[in-house]
C-alpha atoms as a PDB file:
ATOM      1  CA  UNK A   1       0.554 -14.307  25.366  1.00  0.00           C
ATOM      2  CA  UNK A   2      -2.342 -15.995  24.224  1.00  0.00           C
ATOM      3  CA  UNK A   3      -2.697 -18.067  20.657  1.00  0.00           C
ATOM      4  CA  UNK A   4      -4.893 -15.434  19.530  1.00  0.00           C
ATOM      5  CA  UNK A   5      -2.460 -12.706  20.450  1.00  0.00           C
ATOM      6  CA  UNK A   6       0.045 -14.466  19.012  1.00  0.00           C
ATOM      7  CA  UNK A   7      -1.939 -14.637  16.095  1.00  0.00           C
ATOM      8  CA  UNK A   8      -2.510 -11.004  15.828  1.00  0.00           C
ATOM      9  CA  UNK A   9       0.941  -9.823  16.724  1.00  0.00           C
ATOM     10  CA  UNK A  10       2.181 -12.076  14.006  1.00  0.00           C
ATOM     11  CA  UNK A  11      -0.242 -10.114  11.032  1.00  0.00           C
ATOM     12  CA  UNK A  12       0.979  -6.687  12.794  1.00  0.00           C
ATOM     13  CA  UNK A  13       3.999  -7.412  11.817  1.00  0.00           C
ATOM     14  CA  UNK A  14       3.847  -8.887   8.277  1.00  0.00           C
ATOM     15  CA  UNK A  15       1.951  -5.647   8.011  1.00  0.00           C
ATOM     16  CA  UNK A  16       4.585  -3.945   8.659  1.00  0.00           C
ATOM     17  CA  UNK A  17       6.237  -5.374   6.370  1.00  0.00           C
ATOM     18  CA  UNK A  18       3.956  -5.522   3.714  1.00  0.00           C
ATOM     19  CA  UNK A  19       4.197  -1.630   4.540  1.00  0.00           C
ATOM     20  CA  UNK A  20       7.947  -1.650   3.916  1.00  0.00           C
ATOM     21  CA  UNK A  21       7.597  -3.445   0.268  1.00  0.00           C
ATOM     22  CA  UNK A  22       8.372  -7.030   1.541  1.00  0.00           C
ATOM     23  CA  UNK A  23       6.095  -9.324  -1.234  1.00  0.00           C
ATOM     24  CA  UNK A  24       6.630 -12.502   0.879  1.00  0.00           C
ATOM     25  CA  UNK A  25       5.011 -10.126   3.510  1.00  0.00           C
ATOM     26  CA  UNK A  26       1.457 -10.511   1.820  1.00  0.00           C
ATOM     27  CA  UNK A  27       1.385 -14.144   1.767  1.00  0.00           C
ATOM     28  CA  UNK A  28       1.502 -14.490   5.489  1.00  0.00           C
ATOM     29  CA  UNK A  29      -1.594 -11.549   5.316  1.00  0.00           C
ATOM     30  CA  UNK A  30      -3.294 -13.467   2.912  1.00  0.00           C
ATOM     31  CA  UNK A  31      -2.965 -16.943   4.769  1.00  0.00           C
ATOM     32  CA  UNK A  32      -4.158 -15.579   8.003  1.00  0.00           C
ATOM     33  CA  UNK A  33      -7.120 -13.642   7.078  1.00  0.00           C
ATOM     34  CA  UNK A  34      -8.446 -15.104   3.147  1.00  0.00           C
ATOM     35  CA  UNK A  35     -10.817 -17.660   5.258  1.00  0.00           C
ATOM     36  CA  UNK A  36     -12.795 -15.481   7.450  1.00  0.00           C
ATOM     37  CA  UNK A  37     -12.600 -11.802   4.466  1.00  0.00           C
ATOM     38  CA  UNK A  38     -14.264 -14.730   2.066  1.00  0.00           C
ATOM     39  CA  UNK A  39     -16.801 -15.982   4.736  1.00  0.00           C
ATOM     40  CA  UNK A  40     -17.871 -12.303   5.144  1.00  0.00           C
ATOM     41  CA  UNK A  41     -17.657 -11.473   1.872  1.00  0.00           C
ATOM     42  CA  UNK A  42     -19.655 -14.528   1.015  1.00  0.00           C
ATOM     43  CA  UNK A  43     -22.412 -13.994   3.398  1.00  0.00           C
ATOM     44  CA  UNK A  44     -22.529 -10.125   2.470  1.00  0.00           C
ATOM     45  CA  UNK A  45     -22.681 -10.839  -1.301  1.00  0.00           C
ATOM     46  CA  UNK A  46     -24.585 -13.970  -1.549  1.00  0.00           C
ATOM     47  CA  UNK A  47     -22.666 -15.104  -4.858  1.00  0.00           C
ATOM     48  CA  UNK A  48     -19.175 -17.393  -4.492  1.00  0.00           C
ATOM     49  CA  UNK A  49     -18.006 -15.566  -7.575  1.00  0.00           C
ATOM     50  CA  UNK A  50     -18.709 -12.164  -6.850  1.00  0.00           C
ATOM     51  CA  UNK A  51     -17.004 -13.211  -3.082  1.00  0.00           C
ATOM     52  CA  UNK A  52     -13.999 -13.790  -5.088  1.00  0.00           C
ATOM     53  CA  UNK A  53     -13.577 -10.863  -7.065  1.00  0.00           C
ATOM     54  CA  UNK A  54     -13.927  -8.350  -4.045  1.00  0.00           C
ATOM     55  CA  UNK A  55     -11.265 -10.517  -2.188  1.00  0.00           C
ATOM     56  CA  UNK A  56      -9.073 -10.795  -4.796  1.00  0.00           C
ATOM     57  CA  UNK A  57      -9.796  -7.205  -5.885  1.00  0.00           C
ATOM     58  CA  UNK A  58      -9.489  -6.172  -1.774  1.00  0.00           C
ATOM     59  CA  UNK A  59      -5.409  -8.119  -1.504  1.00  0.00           C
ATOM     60  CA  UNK A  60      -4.309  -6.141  -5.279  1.00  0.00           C
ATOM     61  CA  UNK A  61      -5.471  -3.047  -3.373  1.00  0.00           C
ATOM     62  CA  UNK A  62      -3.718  -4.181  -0.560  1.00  0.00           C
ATOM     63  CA  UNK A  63      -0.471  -4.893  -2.204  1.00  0.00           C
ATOM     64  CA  UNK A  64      -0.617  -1.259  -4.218  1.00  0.00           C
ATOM     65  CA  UNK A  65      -1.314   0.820  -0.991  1.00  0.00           C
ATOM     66  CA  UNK A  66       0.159  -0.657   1.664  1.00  0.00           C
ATOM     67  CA  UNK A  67       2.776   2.012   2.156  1.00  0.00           C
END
């Protein structure tokens, strides 16, 4: 398997998790996407601030619906 699909097989399953109520689950979500969700947030938006407050706003939805 390649890095990448290592990578992705890895945030499948702290999805899964994350599905199943496991809180540690959405740090590993967080660490491997918050980088590139900001970028595109940040080049969508055009403001660092307002970037922040749709990620931040886009992980508490997250966290509440992931079942």
């Amino acid at each position: 398997m390649t890095r990448r699909g290592e990578a992705r097989a890895k945030l499948e399953a702290a999805m899964r998790r994350l599905a199943a109520g496991e809180r540690g689950a959405l740090a590993e979500v967080y660490q491997a996407t918050h980088a590139k969700l900001f970028g595109i947030c940040l080049r969508i938006l055009k403001d660092r601030k307002e970037a922040e407050d749709a990620v931040q706003d886009l992980y508490v939805s997250l966290w509440r619906r992931a079942d």
